[in-house]
PDB file of N, CA and C in Angstrom:
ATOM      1  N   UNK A   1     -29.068  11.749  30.857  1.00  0.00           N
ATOM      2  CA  UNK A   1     -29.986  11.409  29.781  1.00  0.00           C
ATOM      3  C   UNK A   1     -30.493  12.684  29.102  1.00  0.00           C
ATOM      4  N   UNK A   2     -30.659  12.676  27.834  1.00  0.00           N
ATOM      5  CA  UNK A   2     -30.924  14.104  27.133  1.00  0.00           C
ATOM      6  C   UNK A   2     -32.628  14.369  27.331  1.00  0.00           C
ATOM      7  N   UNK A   3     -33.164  15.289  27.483  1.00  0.00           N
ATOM      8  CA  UNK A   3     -34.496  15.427  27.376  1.00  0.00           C
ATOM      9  C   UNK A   3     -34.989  16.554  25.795  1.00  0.00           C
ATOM     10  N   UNK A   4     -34.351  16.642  25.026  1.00  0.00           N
ATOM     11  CA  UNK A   4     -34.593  17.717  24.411  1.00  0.00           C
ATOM     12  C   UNK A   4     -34.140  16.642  22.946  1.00  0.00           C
ATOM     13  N   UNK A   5     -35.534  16.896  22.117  1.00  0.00           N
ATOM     14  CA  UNK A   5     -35.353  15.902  20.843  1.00  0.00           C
ATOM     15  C   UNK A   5     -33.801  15.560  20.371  1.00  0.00           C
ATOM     16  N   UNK A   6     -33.806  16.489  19.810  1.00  0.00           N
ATOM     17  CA  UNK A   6     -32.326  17.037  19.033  1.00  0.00           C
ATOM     18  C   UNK A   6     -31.142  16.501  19.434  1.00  0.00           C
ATOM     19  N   UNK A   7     -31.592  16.266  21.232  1.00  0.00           N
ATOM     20  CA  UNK A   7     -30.143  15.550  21.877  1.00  0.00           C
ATOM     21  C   UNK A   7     -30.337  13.979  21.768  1.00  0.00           C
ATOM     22  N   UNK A   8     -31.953  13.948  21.542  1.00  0.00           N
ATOM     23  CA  UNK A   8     -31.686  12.531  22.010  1.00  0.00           C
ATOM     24  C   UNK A   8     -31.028  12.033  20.444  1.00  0.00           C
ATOM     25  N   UNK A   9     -31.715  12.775  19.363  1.00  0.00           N
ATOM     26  CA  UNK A   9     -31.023  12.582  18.315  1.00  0.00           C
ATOM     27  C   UNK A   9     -29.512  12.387  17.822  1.00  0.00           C
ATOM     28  N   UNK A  10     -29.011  13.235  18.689  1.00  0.00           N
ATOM     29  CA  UNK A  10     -27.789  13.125  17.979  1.00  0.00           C
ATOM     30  C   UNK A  10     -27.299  12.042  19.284  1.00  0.00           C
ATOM     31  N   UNK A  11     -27.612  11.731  19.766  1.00  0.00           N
ATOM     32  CA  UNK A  11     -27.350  10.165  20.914  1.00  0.00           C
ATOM     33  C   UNK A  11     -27.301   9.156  20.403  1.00  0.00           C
ATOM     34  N   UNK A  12     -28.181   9.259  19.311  1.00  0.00           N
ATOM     35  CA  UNK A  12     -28.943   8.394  18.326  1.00  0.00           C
ATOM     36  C   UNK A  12     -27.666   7.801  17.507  1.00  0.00           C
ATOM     37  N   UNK A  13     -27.648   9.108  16.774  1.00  0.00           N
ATOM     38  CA  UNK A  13     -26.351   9.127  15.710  1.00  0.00           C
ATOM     39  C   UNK A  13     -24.895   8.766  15.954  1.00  0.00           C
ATOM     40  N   UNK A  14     -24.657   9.633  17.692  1.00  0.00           N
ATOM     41  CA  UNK A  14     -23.505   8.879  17.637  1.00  0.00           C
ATOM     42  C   UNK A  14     -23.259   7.750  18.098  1.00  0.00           C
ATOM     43  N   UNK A  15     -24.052   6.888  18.143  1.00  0.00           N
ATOM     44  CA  UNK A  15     -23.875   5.677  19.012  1.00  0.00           C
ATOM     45  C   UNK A  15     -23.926   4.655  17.580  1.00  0.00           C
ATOM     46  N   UNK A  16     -24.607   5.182  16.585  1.00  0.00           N
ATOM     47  CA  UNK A  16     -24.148   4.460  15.326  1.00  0.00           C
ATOM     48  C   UNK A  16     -22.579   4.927  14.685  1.00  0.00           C
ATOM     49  N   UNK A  17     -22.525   5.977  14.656  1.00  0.00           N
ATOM     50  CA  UNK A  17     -21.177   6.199  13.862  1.00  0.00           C
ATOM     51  C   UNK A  17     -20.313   6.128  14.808  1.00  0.00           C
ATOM     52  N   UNK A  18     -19.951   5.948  16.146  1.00  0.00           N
ATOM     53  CA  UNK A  18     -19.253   4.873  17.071  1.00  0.00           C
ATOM     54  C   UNK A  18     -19.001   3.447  16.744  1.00  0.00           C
ATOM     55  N   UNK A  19     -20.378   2.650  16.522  1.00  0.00           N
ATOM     56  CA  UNK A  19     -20.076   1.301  16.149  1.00  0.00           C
ATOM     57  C   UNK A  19     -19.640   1.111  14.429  1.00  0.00           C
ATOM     58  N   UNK A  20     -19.609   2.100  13.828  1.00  0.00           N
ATOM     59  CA  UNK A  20     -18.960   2.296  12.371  1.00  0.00           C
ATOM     60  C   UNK A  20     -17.790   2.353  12.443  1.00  0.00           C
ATOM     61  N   UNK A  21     -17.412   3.193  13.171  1.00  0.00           N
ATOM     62  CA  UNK A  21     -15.952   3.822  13.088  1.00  0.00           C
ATOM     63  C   UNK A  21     -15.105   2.684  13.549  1.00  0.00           C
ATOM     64  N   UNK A  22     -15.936   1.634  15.019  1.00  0.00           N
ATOM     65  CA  UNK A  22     -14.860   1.111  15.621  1.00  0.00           C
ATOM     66  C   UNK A  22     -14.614  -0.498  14.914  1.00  0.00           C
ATOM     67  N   UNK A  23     -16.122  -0.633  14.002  1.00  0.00           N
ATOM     68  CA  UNK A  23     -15.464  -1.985  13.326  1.00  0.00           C
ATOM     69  C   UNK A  23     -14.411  -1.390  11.740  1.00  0.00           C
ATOM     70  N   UNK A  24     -14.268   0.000  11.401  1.00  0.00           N
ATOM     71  CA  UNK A  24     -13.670   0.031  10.307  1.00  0.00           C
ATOM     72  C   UNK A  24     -11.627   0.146  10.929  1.00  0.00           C
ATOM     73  N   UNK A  25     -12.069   0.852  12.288  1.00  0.00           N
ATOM     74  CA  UNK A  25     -10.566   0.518  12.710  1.00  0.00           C
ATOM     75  C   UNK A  25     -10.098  -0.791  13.159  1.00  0.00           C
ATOM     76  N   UNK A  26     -11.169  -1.591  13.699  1.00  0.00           N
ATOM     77  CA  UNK A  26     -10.597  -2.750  14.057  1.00  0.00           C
ATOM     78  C   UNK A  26     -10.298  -3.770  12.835  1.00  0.00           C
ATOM     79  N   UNK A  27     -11.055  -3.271  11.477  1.00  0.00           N
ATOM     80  CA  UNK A  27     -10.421  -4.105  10.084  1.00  0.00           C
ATOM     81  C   UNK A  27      -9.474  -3.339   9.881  1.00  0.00           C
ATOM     82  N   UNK A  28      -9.092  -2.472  10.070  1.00  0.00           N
ATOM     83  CA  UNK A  28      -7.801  -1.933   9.647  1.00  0.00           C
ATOM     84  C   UNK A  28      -6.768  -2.153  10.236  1.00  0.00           C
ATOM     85  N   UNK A  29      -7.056  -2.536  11.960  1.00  0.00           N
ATOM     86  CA  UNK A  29      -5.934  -2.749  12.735  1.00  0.00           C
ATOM     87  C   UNK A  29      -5.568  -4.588  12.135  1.00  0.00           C
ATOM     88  N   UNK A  30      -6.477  -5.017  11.934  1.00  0.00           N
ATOM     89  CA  UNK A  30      -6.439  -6.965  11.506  1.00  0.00           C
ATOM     90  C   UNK A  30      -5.334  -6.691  10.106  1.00  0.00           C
ATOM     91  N   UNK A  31      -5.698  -5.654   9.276  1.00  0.00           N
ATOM     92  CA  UNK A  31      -5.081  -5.862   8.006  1.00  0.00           C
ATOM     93  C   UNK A  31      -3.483  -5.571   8.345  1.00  0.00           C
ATOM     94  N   UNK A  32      -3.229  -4.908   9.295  1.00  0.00           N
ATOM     95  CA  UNK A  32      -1.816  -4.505   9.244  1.00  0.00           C
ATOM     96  C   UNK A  32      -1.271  -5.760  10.013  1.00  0.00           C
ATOM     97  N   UNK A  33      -1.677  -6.103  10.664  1.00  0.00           N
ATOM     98  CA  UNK A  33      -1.161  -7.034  11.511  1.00  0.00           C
ATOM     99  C   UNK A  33      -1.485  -8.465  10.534  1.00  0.00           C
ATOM    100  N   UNK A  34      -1.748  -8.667  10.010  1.00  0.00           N
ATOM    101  CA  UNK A  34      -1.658  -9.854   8.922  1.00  0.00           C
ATOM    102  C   UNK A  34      -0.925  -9.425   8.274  1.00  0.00           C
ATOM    103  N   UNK A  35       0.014  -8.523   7.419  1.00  0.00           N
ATOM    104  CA  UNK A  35       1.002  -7.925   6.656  1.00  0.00           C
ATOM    105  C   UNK A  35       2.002  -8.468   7.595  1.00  0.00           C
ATOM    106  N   UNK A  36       2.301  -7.932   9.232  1.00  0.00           N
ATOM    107  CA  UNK A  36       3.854  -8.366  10.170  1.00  0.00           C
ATOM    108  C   UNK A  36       3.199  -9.576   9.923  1.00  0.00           C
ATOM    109  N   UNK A  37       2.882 -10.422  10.197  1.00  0.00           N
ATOM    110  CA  UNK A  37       2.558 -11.829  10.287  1.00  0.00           C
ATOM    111  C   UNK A  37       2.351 -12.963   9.197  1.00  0.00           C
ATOM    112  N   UNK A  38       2.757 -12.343   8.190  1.00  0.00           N
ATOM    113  CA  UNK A  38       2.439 -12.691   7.027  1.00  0.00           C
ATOM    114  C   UNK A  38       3.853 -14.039   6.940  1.00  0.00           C
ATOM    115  N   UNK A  39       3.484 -15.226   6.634  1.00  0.00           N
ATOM    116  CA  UNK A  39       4.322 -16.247   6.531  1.00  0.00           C
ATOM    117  C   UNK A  39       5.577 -15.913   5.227  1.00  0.00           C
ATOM    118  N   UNK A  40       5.262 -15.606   4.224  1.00  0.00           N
ATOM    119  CA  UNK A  40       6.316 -15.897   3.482  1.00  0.00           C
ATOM    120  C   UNK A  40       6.010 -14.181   2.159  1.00  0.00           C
ATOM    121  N   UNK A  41       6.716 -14.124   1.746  1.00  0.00           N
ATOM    122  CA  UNK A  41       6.615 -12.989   0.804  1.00  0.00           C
ATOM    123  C   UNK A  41       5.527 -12.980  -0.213  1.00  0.00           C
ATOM    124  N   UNK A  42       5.436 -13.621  -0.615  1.00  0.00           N
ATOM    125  CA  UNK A  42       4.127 -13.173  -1.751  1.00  0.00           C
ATOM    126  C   UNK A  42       2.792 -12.922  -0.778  1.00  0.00           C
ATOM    127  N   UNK A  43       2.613 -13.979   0.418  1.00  0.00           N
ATOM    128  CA  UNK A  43       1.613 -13.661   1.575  1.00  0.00           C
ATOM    129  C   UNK A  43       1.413 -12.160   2.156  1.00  0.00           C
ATOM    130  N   UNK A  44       3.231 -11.691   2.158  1.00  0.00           N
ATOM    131  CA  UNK A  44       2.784 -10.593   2.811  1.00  0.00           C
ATOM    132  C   UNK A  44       2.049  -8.891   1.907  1.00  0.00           C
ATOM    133  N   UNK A  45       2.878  -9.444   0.113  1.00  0.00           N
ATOM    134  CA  UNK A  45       2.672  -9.030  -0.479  1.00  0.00           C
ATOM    135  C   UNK A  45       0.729  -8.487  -1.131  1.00  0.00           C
ATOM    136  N   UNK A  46       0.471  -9.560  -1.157  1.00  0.00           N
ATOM    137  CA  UNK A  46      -0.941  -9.798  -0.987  1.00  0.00           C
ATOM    138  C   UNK A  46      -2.165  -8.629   0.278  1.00  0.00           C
ATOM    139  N   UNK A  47      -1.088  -9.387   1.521  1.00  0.00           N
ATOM    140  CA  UNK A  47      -1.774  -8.629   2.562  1.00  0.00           C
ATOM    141  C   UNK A  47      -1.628  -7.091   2.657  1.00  0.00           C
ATOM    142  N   UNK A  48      -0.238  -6.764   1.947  1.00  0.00           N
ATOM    143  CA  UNK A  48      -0.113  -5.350   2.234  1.00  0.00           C
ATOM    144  C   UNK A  48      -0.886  -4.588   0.607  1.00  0.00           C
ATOM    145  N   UNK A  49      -1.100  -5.227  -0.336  1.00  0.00           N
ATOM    146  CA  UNK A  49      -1.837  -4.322  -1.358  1.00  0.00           C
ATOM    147  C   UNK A  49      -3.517  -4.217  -0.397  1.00  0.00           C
ATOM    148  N   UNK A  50      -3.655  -5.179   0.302  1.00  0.00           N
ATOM    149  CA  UNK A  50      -5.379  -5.023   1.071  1.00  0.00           C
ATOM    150  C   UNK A  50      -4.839  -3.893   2.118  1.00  0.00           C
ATOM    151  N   UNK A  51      -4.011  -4.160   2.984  1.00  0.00           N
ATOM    152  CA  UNK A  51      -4.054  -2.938   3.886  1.00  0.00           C
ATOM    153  C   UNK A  51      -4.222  -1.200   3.388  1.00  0.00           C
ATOM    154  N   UNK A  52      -3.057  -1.752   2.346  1.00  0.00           N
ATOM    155  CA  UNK A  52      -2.483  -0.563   2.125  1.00  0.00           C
ATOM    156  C   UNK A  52      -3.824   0.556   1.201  1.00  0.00           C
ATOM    157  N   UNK A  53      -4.978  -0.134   0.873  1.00  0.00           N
ATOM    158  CA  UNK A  53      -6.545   0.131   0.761  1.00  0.00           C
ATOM    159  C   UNK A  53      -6.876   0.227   1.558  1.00  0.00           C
ATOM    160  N   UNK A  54      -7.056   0.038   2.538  1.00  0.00           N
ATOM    161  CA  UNK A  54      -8.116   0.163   3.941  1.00  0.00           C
ATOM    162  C   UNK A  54      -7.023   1.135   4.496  1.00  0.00           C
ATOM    163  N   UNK A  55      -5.859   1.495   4.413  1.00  0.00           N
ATOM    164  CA  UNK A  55      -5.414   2.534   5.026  1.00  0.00           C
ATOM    165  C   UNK A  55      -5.566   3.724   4.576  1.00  0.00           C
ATOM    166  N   UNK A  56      -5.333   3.441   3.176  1.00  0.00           N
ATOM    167  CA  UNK A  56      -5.859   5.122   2.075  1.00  0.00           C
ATOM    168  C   UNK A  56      -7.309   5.467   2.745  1.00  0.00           C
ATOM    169  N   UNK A  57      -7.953   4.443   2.406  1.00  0.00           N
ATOM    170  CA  UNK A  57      -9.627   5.110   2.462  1.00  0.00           C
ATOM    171  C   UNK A  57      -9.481   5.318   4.114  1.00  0.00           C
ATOM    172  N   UNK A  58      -9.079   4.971   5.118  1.00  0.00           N
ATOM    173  CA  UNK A  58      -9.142   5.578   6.666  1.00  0.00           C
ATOM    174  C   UNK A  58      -8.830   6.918   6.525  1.00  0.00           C
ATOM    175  N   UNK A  59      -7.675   7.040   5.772  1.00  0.00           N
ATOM    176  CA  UNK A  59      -6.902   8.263   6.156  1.00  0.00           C
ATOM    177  C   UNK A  59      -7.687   9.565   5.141  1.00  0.00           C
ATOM    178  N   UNK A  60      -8.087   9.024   3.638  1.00  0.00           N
ATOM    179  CA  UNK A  60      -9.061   9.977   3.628  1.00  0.00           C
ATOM    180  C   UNK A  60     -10.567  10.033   3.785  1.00  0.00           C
ATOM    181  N   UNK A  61     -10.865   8.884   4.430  1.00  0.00           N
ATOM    182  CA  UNK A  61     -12.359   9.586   5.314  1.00  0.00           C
ATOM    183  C   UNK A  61     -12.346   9.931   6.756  1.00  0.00           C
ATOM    184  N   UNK A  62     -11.083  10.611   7.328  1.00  0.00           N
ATOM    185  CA  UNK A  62     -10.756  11.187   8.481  1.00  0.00           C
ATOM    186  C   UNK A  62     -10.493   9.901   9.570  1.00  0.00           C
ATOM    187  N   UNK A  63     -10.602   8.848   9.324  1.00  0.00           N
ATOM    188  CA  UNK A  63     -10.762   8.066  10.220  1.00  0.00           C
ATOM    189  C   UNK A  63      -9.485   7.792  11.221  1.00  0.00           C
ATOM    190  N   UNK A  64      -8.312   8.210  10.356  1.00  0.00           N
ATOM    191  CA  UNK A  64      -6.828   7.908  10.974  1.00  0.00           C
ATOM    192  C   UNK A  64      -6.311   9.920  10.351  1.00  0.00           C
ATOM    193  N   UNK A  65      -5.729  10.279  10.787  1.00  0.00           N
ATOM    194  CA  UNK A  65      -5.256  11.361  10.240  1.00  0.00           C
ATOM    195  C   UNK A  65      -4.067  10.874   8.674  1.00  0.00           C
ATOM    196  N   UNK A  66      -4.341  11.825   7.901  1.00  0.00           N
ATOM    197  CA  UNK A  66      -3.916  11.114   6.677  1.00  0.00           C
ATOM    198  C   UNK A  66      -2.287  11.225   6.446  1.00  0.00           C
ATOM    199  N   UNK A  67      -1.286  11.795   7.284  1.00  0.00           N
ATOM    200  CA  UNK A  67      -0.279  11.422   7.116  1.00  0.00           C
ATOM    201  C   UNK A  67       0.008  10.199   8.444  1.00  0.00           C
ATOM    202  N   UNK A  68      -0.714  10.096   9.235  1.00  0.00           N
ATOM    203  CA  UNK A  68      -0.259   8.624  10.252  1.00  0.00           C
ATOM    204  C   UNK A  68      -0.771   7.539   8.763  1.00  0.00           C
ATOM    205  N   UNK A  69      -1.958   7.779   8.098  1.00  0.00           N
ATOM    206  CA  UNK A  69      -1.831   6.482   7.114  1.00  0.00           C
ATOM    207  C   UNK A  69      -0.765   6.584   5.927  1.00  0.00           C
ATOM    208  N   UNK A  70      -0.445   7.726   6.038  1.00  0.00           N
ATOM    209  CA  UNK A  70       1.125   7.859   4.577  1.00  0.00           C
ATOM    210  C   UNK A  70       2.343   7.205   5.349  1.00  0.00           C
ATOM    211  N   UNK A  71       2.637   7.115   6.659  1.00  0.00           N
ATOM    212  CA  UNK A  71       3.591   6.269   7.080  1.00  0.00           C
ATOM    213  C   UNK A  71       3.230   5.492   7.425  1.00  0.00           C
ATOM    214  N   UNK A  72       2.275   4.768   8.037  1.00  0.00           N
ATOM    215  CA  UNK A  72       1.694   3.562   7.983  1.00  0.00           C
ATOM    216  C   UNK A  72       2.106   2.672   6.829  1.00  0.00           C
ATOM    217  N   UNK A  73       1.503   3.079   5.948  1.00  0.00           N
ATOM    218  CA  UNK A  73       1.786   2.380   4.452  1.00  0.00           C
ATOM    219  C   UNK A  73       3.224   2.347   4.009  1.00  0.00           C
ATOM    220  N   UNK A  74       4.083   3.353   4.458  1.00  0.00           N
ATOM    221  CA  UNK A  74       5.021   3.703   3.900  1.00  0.00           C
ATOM    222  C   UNK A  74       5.914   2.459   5.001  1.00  0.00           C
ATOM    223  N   UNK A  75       5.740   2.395   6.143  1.00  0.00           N
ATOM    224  CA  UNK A  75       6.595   1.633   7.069  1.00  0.00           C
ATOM    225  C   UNK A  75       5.807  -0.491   6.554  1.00  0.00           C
ATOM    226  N   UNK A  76       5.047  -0.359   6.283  1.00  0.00           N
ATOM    227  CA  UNK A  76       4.430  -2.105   5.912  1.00  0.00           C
ATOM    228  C   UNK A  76       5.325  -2.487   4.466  1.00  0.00           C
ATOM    229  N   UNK A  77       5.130  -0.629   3.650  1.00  0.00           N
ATOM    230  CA  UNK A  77       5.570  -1.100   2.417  1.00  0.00           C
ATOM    231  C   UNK A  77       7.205  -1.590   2.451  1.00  0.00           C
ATOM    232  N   UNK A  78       7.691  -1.084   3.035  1.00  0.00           N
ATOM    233  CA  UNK A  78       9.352  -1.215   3.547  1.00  0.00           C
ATOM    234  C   UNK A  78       9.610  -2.532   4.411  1.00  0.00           C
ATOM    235  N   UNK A  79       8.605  -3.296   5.090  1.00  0.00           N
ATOM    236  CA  UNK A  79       8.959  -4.235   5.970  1.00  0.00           C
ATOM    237  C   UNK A  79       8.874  -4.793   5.045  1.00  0.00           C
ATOM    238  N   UNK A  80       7.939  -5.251   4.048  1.00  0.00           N
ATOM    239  CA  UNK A  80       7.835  -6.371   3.014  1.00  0.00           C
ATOM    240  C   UNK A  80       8.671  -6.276   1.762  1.00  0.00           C
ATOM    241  N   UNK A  81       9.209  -5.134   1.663  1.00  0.00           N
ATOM    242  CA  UNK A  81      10.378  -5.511   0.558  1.00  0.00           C
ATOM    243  C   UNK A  81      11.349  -5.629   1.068  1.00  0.00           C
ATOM    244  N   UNK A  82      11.452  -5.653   2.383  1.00  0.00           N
ATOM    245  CA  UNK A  82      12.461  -5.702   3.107  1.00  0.00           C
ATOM    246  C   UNK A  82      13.274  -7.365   3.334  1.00  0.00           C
ATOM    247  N   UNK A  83      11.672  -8.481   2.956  1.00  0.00           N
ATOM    248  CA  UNK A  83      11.547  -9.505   3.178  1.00  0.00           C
ATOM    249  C   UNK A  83      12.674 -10.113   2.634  1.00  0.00           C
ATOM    250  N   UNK A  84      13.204 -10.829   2.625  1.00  0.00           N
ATOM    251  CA  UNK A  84      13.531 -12.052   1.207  1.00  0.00           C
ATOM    252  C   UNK A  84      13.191 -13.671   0.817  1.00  0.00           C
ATOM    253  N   UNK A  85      12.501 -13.796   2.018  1.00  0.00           N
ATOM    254  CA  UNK A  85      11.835 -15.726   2.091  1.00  0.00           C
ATOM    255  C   UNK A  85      10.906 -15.755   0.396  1.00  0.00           C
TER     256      UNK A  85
END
């Protein structure tokens, strides 16, 4: 346990930007996985213009390193044109 303000402060802080970080990855992990799961092509189409937003903004607010979200995007964008249903 911290005894010294400053620590308890930043205890403070990270225990919020913990529960930030982990609901913005867990919408990000839902969006990709609704893209593979996506029933028919325009569905998946749909799902991957939303991911493929929530992956930009991860990757540049540090949240994912920003080339794991340039292939990220780059591998969803390829499964779904990949489609033909």
């Amino acid at each position: 346990m911290p005894r010294i303000k400053s620590a308890k402060k930043r205890q403070r802080q990270t225990k919020v930007r913990t529960a930030h970080n982990k609901a913005q990855r867990s919408a990000l992990r839902s969006a990709v996985k609704k893209v593979r799961t996506a029933g028919s092509r325009a569905e998946a189409e749909q799902a991957l213009a939303a991911a493929e937003t929530l992956v930009a903004r991860a990757g540049r607010k540090n949240l994912i390193h920003r080339n794991v979200a340039n292939r990220t995007k780059s591998r969803l964008a390829k499964l779904v044109h990949a489609r033909t249903d």
